[in-house]
C-alpha atoms as a PDB file:
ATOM      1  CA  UNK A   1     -19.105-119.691 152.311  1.00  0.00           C
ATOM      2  CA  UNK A   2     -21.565-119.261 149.973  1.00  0.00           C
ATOM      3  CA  UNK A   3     -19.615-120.763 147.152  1.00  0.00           C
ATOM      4  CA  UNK A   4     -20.167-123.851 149.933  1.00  0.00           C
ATOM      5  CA  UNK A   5     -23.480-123.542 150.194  1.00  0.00           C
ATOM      6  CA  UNK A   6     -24.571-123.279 146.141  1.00  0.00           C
ATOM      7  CA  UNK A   7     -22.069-126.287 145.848  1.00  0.00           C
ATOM      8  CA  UNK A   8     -23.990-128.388 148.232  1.00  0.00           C
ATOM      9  CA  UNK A   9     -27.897-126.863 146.979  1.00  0.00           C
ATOM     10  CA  UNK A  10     -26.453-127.869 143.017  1.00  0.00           C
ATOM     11  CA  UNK A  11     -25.122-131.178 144.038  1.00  0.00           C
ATOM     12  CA  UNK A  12     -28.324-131.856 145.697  1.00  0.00           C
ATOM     13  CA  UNK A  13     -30.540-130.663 142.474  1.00  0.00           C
ATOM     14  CA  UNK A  14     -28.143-132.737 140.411  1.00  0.00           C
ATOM     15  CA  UNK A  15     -29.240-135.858 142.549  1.00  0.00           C
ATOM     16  CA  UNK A  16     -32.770-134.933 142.697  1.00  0.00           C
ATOM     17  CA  UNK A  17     -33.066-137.184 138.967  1.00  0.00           C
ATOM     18  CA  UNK A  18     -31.905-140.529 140.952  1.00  0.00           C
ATOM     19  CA  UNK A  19     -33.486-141.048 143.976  1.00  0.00           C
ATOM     20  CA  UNK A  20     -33.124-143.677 146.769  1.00  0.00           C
ATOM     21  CA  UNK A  21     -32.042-144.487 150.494  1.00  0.00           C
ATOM     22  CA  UNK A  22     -29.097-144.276 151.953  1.00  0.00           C
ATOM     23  CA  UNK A  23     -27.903-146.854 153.647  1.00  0.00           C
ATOM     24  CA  UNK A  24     -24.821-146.719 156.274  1.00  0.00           C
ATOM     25  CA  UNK A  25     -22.041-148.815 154.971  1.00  0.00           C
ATOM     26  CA  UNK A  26     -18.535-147.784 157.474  1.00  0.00           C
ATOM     27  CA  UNK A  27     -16.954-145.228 159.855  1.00  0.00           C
ATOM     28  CA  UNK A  28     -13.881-143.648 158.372  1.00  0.00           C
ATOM     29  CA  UNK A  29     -11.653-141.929 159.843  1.00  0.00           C
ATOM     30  CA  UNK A  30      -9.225-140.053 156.845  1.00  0.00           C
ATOM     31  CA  UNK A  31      -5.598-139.077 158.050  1.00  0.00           C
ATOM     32  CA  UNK A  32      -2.782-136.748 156.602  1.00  0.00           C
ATOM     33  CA  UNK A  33       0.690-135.452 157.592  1.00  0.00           C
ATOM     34  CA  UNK A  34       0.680-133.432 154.436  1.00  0.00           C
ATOM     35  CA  UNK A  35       1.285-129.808 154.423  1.00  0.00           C
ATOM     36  CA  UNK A  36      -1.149-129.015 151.404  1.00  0.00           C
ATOM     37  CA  UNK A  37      -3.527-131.480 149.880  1.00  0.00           C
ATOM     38  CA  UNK A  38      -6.480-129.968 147.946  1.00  0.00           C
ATOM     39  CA  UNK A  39      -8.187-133.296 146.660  1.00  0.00           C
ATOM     40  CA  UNK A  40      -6.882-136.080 149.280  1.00  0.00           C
ATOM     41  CA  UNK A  41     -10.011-138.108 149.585  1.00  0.00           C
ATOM     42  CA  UNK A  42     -12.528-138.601 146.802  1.00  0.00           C
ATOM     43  CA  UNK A  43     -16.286-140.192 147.363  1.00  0.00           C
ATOM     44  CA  UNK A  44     -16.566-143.424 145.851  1.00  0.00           C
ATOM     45  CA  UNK A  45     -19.470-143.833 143.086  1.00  0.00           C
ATOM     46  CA  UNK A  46     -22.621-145.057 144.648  1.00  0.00           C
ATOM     47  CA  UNK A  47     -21.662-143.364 148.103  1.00  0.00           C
ATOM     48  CA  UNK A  48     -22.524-140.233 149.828  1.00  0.00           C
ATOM     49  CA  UNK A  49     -20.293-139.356 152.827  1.00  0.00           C
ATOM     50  CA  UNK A  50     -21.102-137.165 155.917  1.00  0.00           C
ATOM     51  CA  UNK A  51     -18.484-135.230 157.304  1.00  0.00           C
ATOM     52  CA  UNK A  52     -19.218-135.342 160.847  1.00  0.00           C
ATOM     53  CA  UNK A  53     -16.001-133.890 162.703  1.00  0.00           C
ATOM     54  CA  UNK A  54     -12.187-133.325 162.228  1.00  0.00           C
ATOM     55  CA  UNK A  55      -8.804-133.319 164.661  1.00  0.00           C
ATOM     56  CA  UNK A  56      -5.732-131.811 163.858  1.00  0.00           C
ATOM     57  CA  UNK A  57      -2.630-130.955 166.122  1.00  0.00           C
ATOM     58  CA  UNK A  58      -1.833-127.515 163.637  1.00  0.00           C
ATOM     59  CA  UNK A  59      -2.488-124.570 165.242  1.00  0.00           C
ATOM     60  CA  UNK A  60      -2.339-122.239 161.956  1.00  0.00           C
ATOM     61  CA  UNK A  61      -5.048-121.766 160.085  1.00  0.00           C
ATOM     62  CA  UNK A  62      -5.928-124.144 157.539  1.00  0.00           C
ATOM     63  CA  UNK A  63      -7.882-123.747 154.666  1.00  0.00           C
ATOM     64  CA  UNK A  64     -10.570-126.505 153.215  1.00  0.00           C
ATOM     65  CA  UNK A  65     -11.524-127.373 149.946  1.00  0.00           C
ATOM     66  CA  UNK A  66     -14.110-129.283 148.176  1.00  0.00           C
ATOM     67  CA  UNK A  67     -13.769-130.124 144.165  1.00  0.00           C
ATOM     68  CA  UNK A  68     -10.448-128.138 144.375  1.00  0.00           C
ATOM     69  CA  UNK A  69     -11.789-125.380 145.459  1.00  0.00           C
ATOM     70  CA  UNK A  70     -11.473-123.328 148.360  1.00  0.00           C
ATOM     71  CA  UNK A  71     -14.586-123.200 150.282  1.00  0.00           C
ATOM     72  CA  UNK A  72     -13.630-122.414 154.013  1.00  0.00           C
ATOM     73  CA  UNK A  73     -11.059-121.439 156.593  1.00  0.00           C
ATOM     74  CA  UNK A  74      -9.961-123.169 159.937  1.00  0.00           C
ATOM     75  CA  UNK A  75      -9.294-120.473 162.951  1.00  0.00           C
ATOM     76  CA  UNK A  76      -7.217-123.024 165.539  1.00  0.00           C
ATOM     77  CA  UNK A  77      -7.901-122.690 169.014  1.00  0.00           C
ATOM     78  CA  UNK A  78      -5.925-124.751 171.432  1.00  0.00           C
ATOM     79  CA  UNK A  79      -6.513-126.435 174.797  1.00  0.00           C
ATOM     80  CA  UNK A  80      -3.965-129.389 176.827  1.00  0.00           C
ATOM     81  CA  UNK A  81      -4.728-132.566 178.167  1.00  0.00           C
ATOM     82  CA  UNK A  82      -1.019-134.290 179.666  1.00  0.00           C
ATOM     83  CA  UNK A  83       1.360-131.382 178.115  1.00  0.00           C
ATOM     84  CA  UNK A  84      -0.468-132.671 174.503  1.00  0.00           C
ATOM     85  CA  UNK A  85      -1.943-129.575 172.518  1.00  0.00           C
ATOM     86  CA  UNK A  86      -4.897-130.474 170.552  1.00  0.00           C
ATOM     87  CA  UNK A  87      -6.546-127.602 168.232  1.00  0.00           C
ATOM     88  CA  UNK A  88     -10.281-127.723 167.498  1.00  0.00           C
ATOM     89  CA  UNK A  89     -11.375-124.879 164.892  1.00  0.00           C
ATOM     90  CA  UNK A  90     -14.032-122.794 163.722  1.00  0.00           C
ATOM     91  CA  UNK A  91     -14.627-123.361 159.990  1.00  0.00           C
ATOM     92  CA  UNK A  92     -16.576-121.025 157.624  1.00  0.00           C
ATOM     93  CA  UNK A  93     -18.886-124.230 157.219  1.00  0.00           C
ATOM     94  CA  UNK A  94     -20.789-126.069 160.247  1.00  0.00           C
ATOM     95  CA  UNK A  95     -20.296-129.831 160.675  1.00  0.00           C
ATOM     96  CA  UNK A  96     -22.305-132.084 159.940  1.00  0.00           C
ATOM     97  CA  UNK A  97     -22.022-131.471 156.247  1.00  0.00           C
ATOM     98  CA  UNK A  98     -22.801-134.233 153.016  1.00  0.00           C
ATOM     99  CA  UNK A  99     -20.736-134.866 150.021  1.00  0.00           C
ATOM    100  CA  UNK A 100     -22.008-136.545 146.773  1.00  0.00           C
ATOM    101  CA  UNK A 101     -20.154-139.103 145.032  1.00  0.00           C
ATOM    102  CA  UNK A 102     -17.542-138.377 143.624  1.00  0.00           C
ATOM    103  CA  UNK A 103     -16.881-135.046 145.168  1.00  0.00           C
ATOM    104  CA  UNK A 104     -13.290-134.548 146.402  1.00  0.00           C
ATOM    105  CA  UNK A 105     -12.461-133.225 149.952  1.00  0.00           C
ATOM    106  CA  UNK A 106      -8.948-131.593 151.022  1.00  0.00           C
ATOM    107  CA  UNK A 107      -6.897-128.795 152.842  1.00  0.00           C
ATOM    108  CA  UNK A 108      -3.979-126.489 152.559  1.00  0.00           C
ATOM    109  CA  UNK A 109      -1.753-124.566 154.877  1.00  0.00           C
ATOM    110  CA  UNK A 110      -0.702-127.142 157.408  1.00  0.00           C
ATOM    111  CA  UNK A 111       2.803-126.937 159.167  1.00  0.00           C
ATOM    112  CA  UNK A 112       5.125-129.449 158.993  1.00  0.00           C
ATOM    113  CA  UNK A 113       5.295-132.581 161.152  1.00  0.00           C
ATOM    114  CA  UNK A 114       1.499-131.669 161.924  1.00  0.00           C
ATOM    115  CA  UNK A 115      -1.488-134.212 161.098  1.00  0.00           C
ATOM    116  CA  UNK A 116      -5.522-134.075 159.962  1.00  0.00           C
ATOM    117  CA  UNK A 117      -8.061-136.607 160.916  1.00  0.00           C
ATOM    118  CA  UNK A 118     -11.522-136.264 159.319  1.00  0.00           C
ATOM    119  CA  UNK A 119     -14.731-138.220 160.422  1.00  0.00           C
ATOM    120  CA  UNK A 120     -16.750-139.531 158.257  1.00  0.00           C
ATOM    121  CA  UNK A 121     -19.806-141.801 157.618  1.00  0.00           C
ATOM    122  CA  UNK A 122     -20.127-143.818 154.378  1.00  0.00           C
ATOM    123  CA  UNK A 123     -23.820-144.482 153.260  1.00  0.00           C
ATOM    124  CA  UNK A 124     -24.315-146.543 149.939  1.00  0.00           C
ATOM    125  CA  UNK A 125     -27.045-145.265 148.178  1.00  0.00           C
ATOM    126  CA  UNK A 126     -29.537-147.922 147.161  1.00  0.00           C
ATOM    127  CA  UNK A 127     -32.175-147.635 144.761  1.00  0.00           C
END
């Protein structure tokens, strides 16, 4: 976790140099059915994203990475809604959390025939 949290304090310093607002371009909503996938989504240049939420129907835990890295763990805890098991978790980062551009976002450890969903807001940054 703390590997997380220097991450996100040196990516901010980094950005510190080129300042300007942020301005909310889309919702996105990034899917997978793969098993292990430690750099599935990368920011675009020019965008910052904020990772507000995820869903996944896995109920083993999953592990999260940023840049490649592992940063965090998923405990799954389950509840039902129509005989449909959904799995929320507890990650060893809290959500809301920011990427810079160009950062890369993934996970590992997912059974098969099992899916990911992460929320996200786009914001172009504008100088």
């Amino acid at each position: 976790m703390r590997t997380f949290f220097f991450l996100l304090a040196f990516s901010c310093l980094g950005s510190l140099k080129a300042q300007g607002n942020l301005q909310f371009n889309q919702a996105l909503v990034l899917e997978s059915s793969a098993q292990t996938c430690t750099a599935c989504w990368t920011v675009p240049a020019g965008k910052v994203w904020k990772v507000e939420q995820f869903s996944s129907n896995s109920d083993q835990p999953l592990l999260f990475y940023v840049n490649n890295k592992q940063l965090a763990y998923m405990n799954g805890y389950a509840y039902s809604t129509n005989s449909t098991s959904y799995y929320g978790a507890r990650w060893g980062v809290n959500f809301p959390f920011w990427l810079p551009a160009n950062a890369t976002m993934g996970f590992g450890g997912m059974e098969s025939s099992k899916n990911i969903s992460f929320f996200v807001l786009e914001f172009n940054i504008v100088p």
